[in-house]
Protein backbone atom coordinates (compact mmCIF):
# COMPACT_ATOMS: atom_id res chain seq x y z
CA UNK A 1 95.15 -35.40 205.56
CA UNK A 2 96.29 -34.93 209.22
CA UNK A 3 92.65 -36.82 210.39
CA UNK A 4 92.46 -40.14 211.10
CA UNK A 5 92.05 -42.39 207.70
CA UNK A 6 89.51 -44.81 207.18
CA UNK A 7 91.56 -48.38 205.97
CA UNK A 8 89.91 -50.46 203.74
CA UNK A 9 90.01 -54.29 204.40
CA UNK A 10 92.50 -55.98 202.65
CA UNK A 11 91.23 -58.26 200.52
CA UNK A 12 88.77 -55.20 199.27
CA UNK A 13 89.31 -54.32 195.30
CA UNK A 14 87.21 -51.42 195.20
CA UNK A 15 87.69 -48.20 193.37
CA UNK A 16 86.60 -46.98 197.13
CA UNK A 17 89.52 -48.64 198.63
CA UNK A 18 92.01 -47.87 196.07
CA UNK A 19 91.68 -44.18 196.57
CA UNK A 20 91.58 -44.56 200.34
CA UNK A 21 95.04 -46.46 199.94
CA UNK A 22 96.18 -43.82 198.15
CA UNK A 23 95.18 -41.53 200.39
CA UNK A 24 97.18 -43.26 202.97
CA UNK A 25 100.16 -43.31 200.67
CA UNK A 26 99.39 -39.74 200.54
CA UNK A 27 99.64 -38.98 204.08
CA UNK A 28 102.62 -41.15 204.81
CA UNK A 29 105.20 -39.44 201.69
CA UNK A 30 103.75 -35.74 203.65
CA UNK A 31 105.37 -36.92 206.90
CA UNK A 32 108.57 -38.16 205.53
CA UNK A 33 108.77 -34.68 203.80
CA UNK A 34 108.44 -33.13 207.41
CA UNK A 35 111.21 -35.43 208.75
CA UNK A 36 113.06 -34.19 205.59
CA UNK A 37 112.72 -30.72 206.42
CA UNK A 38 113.19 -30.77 209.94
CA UNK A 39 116.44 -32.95 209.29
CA UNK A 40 117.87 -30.51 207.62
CA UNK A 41 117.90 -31.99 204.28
CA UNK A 42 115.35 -29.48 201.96
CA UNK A 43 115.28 -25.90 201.87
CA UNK A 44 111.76 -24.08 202.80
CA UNK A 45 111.19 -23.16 199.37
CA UNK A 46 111.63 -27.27 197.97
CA UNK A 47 109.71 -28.42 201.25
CA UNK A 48 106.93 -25.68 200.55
CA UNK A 49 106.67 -26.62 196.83
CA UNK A 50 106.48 -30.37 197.67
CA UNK A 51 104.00 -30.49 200.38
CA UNK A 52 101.79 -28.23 197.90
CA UNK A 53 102.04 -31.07 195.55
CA UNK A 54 100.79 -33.61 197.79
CA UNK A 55 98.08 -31.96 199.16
CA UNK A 56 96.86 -30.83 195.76
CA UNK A 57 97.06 -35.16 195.00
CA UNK A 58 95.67 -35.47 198.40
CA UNK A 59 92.35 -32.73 197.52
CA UNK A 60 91.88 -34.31 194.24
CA UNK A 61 91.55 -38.03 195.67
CA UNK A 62 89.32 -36.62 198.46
CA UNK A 63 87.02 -35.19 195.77
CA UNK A 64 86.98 -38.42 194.17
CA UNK A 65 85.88 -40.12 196.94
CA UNK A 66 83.04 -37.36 197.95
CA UNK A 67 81.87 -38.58 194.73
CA UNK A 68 81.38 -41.76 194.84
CA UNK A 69 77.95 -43.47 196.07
CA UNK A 70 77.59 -43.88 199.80
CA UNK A 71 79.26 -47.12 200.92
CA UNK A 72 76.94 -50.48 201.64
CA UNK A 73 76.29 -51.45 204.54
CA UNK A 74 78.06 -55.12 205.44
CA UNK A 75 76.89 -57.89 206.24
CA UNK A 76 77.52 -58.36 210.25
CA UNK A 77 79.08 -61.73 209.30
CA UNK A 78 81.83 -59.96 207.26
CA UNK A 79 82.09 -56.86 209.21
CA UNK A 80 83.20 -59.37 211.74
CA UNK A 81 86.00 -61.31 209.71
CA UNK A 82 86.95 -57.83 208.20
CA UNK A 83 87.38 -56.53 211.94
CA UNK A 84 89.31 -59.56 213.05
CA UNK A 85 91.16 -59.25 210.19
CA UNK A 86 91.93 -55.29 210.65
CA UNK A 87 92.96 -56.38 214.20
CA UNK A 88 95.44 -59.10 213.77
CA UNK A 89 97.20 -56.91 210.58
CA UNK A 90 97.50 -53.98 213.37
CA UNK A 91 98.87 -56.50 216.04
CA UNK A 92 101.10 -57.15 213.61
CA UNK A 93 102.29 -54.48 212.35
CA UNK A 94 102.56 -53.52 216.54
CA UNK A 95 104.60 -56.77 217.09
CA UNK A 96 107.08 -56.07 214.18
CA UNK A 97 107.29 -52.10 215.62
CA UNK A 98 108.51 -53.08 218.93
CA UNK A 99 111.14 -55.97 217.03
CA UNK A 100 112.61 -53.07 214.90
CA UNK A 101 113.03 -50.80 217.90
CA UNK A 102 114.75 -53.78 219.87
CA UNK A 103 116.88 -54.84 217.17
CA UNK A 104 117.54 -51.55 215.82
CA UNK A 105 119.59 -50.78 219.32
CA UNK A 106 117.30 -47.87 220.25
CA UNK A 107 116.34 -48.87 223.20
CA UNK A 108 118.53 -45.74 224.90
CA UNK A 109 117.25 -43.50 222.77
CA UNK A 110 113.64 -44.41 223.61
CA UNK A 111 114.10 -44.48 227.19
CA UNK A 112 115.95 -41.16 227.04
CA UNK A 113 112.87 -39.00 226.50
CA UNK A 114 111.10 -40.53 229.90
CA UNK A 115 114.62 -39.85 231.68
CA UNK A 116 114.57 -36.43 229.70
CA UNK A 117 111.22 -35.61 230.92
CA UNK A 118 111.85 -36.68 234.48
CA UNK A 119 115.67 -35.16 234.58
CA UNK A 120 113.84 -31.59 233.80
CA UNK A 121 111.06 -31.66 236.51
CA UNK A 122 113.92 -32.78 238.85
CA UNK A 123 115.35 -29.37 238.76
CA UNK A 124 112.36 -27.23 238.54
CA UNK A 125 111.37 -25.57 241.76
CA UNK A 126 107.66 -26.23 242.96
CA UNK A 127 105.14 -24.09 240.87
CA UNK A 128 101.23 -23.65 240.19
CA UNK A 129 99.45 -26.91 238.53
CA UNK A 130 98.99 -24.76 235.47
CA UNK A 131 103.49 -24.70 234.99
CA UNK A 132 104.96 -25.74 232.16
CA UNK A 133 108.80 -26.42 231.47
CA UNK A 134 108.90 -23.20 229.32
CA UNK A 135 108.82 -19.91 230.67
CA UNK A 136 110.50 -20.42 233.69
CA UNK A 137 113.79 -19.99 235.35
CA UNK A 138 115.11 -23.19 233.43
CA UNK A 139 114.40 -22.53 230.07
CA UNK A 140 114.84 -18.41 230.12
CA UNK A 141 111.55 -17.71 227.92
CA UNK A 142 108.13 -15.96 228.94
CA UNK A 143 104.92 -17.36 230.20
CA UNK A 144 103.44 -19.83 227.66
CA UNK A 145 100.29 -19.06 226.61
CA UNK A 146 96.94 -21.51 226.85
CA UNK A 147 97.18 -22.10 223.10
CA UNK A 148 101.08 -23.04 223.47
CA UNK A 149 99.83 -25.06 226.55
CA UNK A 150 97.39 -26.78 224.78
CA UNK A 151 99.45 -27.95 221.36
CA UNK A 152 102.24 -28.88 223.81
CA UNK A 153 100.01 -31.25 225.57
CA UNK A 154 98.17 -32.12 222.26
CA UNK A 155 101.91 -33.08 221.12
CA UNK A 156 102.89 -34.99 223.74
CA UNK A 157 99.70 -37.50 224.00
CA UNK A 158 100.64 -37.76 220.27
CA UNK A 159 103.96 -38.87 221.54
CA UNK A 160 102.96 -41.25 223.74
CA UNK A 161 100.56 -42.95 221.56
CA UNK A 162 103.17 -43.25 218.36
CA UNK A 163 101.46 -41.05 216.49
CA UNK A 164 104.22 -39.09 215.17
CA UNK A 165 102.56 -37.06 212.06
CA UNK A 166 99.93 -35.56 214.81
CA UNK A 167 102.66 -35.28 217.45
CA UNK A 168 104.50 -33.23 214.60
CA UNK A 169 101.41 -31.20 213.92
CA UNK A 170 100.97 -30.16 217.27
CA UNK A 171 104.49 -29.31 217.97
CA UNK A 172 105.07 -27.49 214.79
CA UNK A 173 101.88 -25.24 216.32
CA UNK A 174 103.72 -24.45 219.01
CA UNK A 175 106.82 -23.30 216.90
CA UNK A 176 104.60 -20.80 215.00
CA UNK A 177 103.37 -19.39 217.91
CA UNK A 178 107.37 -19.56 220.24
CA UNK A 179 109.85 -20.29 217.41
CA UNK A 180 112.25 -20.69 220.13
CA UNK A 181 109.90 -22.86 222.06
CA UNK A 182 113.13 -25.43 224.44
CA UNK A 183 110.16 -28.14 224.62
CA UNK A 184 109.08 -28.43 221.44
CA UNK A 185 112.27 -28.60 220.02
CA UNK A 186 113.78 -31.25 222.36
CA UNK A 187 110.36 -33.40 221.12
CA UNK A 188 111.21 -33.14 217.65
CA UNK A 189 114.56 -34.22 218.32
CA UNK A 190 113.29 -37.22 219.59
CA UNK A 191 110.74 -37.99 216.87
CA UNK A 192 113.87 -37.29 214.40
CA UNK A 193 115.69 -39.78 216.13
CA UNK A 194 112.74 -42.13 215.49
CA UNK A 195 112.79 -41.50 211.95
CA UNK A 196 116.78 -42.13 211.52
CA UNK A 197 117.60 -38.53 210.67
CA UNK A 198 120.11 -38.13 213.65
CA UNK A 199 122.05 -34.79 212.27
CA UNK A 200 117.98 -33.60 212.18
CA UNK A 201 117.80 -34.28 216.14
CA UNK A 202 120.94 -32.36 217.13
CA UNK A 203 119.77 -29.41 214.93
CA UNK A 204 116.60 -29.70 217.04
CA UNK A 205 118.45 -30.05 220.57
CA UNK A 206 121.12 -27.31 219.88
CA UNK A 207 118.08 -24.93 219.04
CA UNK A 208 116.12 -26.15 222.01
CA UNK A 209 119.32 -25.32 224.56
CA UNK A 210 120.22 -21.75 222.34
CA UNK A 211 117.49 -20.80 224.24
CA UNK A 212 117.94 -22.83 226.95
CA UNK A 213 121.61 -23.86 227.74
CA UNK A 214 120.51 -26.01 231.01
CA UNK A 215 117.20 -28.09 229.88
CA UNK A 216 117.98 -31.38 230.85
CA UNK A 217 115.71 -32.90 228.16
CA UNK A 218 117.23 -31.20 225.31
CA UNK A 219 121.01 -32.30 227.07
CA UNK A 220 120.07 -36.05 227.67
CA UNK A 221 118.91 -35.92 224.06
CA UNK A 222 121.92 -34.24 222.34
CA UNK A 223 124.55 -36.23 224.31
CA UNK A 224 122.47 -39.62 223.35
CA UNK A 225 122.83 -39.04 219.87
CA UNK A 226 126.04 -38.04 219.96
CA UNK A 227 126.85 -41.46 222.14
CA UNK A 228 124.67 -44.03 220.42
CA UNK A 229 124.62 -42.55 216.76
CA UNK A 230 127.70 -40.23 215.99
CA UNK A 231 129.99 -42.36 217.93
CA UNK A 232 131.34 -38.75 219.38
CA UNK A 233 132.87 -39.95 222.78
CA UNK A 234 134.17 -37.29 223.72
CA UNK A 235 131.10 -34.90 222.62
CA UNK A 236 128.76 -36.79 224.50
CA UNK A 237 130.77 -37.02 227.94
CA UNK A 238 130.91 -33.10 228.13
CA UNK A 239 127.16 -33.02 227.64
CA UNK A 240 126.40 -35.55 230.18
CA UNK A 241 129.24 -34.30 232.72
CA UNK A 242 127.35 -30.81 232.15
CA UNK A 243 123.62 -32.96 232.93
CA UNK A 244 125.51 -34.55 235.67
CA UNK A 245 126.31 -30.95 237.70
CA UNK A 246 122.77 -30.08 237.27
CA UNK A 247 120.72 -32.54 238.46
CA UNK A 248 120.39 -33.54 242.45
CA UNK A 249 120.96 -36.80 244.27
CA UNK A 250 118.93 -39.42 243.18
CA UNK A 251 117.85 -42.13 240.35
CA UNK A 252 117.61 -39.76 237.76
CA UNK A 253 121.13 -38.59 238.50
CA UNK A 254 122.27 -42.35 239.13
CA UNK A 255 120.96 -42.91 235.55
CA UNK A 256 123.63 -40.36 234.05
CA UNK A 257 126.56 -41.34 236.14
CA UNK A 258 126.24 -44.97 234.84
CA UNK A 259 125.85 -43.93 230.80
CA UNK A 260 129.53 -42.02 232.17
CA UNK A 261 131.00 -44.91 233.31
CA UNK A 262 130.01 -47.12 230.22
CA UNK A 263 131.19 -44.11 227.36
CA UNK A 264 134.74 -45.15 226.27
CA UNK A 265 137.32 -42.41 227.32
CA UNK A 266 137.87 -41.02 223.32
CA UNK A 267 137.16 -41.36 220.12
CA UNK A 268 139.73 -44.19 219.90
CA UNK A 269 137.43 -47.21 219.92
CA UNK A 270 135.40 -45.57 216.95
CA UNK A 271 138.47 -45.68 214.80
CA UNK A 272 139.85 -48.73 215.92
CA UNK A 273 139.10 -51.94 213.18
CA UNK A 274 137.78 -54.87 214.52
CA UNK A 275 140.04 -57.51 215.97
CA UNK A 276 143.12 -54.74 216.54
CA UNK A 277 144.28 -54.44 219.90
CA UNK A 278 143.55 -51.60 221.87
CA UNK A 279 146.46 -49.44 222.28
CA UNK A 280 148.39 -49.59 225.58
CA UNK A 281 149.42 -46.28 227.32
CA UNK A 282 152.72 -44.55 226.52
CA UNK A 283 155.45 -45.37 228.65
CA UNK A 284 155.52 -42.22 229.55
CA UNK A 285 152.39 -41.87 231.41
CA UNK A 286 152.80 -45.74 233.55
CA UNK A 287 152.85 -43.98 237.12
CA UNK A 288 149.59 -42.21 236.22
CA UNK A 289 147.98 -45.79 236.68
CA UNK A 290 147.45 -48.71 239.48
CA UNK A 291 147.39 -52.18 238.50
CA UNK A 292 147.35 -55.46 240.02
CA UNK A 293 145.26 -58.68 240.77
CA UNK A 294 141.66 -58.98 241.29
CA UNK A 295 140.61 -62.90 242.13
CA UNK A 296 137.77 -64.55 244.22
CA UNK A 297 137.21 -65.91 247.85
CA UNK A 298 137.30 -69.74 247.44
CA UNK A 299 134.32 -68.99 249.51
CA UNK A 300 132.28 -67.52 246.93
CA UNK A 301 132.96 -69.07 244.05
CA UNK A 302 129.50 -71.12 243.74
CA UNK A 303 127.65 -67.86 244.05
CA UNK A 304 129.02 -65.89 240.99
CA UNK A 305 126.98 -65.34 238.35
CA UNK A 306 128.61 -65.76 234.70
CA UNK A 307 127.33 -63.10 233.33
CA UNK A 308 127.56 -60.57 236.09
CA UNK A 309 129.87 -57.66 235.11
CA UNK A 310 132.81 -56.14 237.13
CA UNK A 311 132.90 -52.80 238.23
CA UNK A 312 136.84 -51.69 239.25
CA UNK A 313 135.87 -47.83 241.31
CA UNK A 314 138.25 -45.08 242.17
CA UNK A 315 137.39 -42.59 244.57
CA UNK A 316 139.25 -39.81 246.02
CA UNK A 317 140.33 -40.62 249.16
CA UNK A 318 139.50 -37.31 250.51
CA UNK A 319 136.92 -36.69 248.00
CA UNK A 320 132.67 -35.77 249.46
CA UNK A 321 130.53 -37.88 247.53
CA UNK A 322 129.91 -37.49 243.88
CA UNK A 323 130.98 -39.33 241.01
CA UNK A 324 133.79 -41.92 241.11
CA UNK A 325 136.83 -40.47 240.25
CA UNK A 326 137.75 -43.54 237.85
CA UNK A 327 135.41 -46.90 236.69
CA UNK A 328 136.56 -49.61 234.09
CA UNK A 329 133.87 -52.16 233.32
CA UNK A 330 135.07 -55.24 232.36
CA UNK A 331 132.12 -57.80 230.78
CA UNK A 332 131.47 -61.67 231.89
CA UNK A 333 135.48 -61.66 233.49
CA UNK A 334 137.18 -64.69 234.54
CA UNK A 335 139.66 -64.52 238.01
CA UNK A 336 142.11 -64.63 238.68
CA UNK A 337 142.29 -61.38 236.77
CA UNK A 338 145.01 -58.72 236.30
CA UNK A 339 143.73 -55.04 235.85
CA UNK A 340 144.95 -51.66 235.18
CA UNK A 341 143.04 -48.81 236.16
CA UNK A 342 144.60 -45.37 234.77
CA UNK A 343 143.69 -41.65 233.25
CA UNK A 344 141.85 -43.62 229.87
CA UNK A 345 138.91 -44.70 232.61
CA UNK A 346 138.64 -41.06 234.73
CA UNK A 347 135.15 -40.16 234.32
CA UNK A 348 135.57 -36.22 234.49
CA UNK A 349 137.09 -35.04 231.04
CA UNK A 350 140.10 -33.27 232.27
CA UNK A 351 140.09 -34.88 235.85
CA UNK A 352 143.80 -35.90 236.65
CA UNK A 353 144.09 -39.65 237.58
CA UNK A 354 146.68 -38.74 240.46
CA UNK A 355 147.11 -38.27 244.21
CA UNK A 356 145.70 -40.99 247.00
CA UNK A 357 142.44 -43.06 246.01
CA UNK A 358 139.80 -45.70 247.51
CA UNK A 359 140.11 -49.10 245.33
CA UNK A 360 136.70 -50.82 245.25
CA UNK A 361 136.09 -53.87 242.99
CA UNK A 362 132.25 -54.87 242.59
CA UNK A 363 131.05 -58.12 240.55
CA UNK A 364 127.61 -56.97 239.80
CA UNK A 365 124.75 -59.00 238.84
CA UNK A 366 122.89 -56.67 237.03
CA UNK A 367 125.65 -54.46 235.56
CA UNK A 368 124.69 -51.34 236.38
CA UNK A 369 127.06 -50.04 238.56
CA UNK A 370 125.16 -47.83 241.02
CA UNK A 371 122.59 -50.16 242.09
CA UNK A 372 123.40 -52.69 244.92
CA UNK A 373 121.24 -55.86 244.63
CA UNK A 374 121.55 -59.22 246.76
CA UNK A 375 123.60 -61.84 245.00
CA UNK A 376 126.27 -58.65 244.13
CA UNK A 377 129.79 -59.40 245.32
CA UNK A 378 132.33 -56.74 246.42
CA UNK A 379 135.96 -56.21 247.67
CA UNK A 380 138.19 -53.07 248.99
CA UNK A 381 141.83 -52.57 248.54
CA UNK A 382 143.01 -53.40 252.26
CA UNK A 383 145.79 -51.31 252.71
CA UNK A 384 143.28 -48.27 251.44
CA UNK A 385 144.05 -45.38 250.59
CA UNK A 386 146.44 -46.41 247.98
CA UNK A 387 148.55 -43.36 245.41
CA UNK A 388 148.06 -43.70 242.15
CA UNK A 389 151.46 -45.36 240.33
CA UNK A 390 151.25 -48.09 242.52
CA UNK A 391 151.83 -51.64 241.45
CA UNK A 392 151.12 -55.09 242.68
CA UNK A 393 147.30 -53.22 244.02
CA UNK A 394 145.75 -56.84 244.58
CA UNK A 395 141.69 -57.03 245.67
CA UNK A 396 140.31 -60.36 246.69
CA UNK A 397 136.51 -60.09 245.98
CA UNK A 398 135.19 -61.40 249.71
CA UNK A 399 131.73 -59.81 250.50
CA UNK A 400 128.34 -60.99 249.41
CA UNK A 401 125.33 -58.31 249.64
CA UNK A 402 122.67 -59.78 251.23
């Protein structure tokens, strides 16, 4: 059932093509019982008594089909319609893929297995051609072996292409072979986030980084989930703050530090209805913030963009480099504006919003906030550095990046 299928042409009412769509059928209720198991939601004796059902359906409608006559040959005429037929149903069906995906607000969770990929080789020291991300220093198992090599490979092309039921063949291969396999795992995390089954994926990526607590795909995967499906704040900032300290300078790292500035600082926003206010600080805990004005040279004013978003940075005043000490994002804003920036936007869980700081303020056209691009506009603080608790912290927005 794992081969490729033979689909009859639509309009076809043949016994032939019956049992070849139920074939299909066949093939398609075996994979969702895979993403059933591997989610977590049947136990290995239900999933092994299941699957032996469907195959048994599956070898009975294959015998049925040896048995028929040999097919006719077509007429070239209708092979043609029945090809250009075939062709626009699987456009379709491609067109309507990539819609659900959009719509569907995956779109993170897609790109996060190319970032995953590319986070992982960014901290893996040069090796021989033959390398792969397990058994090495990152991952903490032993050499794979050709056969591991080859399903992993086998796997990913499966990946690439969509094919998920081969992808899960080749994967699950591996697992017999390295049950504790970091790569494998952090791929059928990723095809369980596919299917929906997101408590499936973090049983995947918490097995994956058991054996390997630093493998940046398996991280960038677990803290997604926990962002874009659990809602879990809080979760997902300590597993990207732990990506973050791993991974050098550069885009890769750029990529993580602007998911950080865009995760809400708790869980507060998840159990907030819609339409109530957001809670204000406690009075207690006013001098642990900065607030004041942010508006716009009269200057610039024909060259802001209306959907540009503002950054408002923090940075240590005596800080080296690294992440901003403190970001708030603020979407399509209108100026003048008045701002507070306090402990709610720090990006570090745990990081105290206090001492001296660098204000920044950046009106950024394409609202990612560690990109510069012409067209962005920018302003400092001019009486930098400035303590936090400070009031009346005004920023006029005079600099256009060229």
């Amino acid at each position: 059932m794992r081969h490729d299928i033979e689909q009859p042409d639509l309009e076809d009412s043949s016994t032939r093509a019956l049992l070849l769509r139920e074939r299909a059928r066949l093939r398609n209720e075996l994979t969702d019982l895979d993403f059933d198991f591997q989610s977590g939601k049947l136990s290995e004796s239900d999933y092994a008594g299941l699957k032996q059902e469907i195959e048994s359906k599956a070898a009975a409608i294959i015998q049925r089909l040896d048995s028929l006559p040999p097919k006719a040959v077509s007429k070239p005429a209708a092979a043609s319609r029945s090809s250009a037929r075939k062709a626009k149903a699987i456009a379709g069906q491609s067109q309507f893929r990539r819609w659900q995906i959009i719509a569907g607000g995956t779109f993170l969770m897609l790109f996060g297995l190319a970032l995953g990929v590319m986070l992982t080789k960014s901290i893996r020291p040069r090796g021989s051609e033959n390398d792969t991300m397990t058994g090495d220093f990152l991952t903490g198992t032993t050499p794979a072996s050709s056969e591991v090599r080859a399903a992993l490979n086998e796997g990913k092309q499966a990946f690439d292409k969509q094919d998920y039921p081969k992808a899960i063949d080749a994967f699950k291969k591996v697992l017999v072979t390295d049950p504790n396999n970091p790569e494998a795992h952090s791929y059928m995390g990723f095809i369980l986030i596919q299917a929906g089954h997101g408590d499936g994926a973090l049983m995947a990526f918490d097995k994956a980084l058991s054996q390997a607590p630093n493998f940046p795909m398996a991280l960038w995967g677990k803290g997604t989930v926990l962002y874009q499906d659990k809602k879990d704040y809080a979760g997902a900032r300590d597993i990207f703050e732990r990506l973050l300290n791993l991974v050098p300078p550069g885009e890769e790292r750029n990529e993580i530090v602007k998911v950080l500035a865009e995760i809400p600082a708790d869980n507060a926003e998840k159990s907030r209805s819609p339409g109530q206010p957001k809670p204000t600080a406690a009075a207690g805990s006013s001098s642990a913030q900065i607030s004041g004005k942010i508006s716009i040279d009269p200057k610039l004013k024909a060259t802001i963009d209306p959907n540009a978003a503002l950054f408002i940075i923090a940075r240590p005043a005596a800080g080296a480099g690294g992440p901003p000490l403190a970001v708030k994002k603020i979407d399509r804003p209108t100026f003048p504006l008045d701002y507070t920036l306090s402990q709610e936007n720090v990006m570090m869980q745990g990081m105290p919003f206090t001492g001296k700081i660098n204000l920044t303020v950046r009106l950024d056209k394409d609202a990612n906030p560690v990109t510069r691009t012409p067209g962005d506009l920018t302003g400092d603080y001019k009486k930098n550095p400035v303590e936090v608790g400070a009031k009346n912290v005004d920023v006029v927005i005079d600099q256009l990046i060229q």
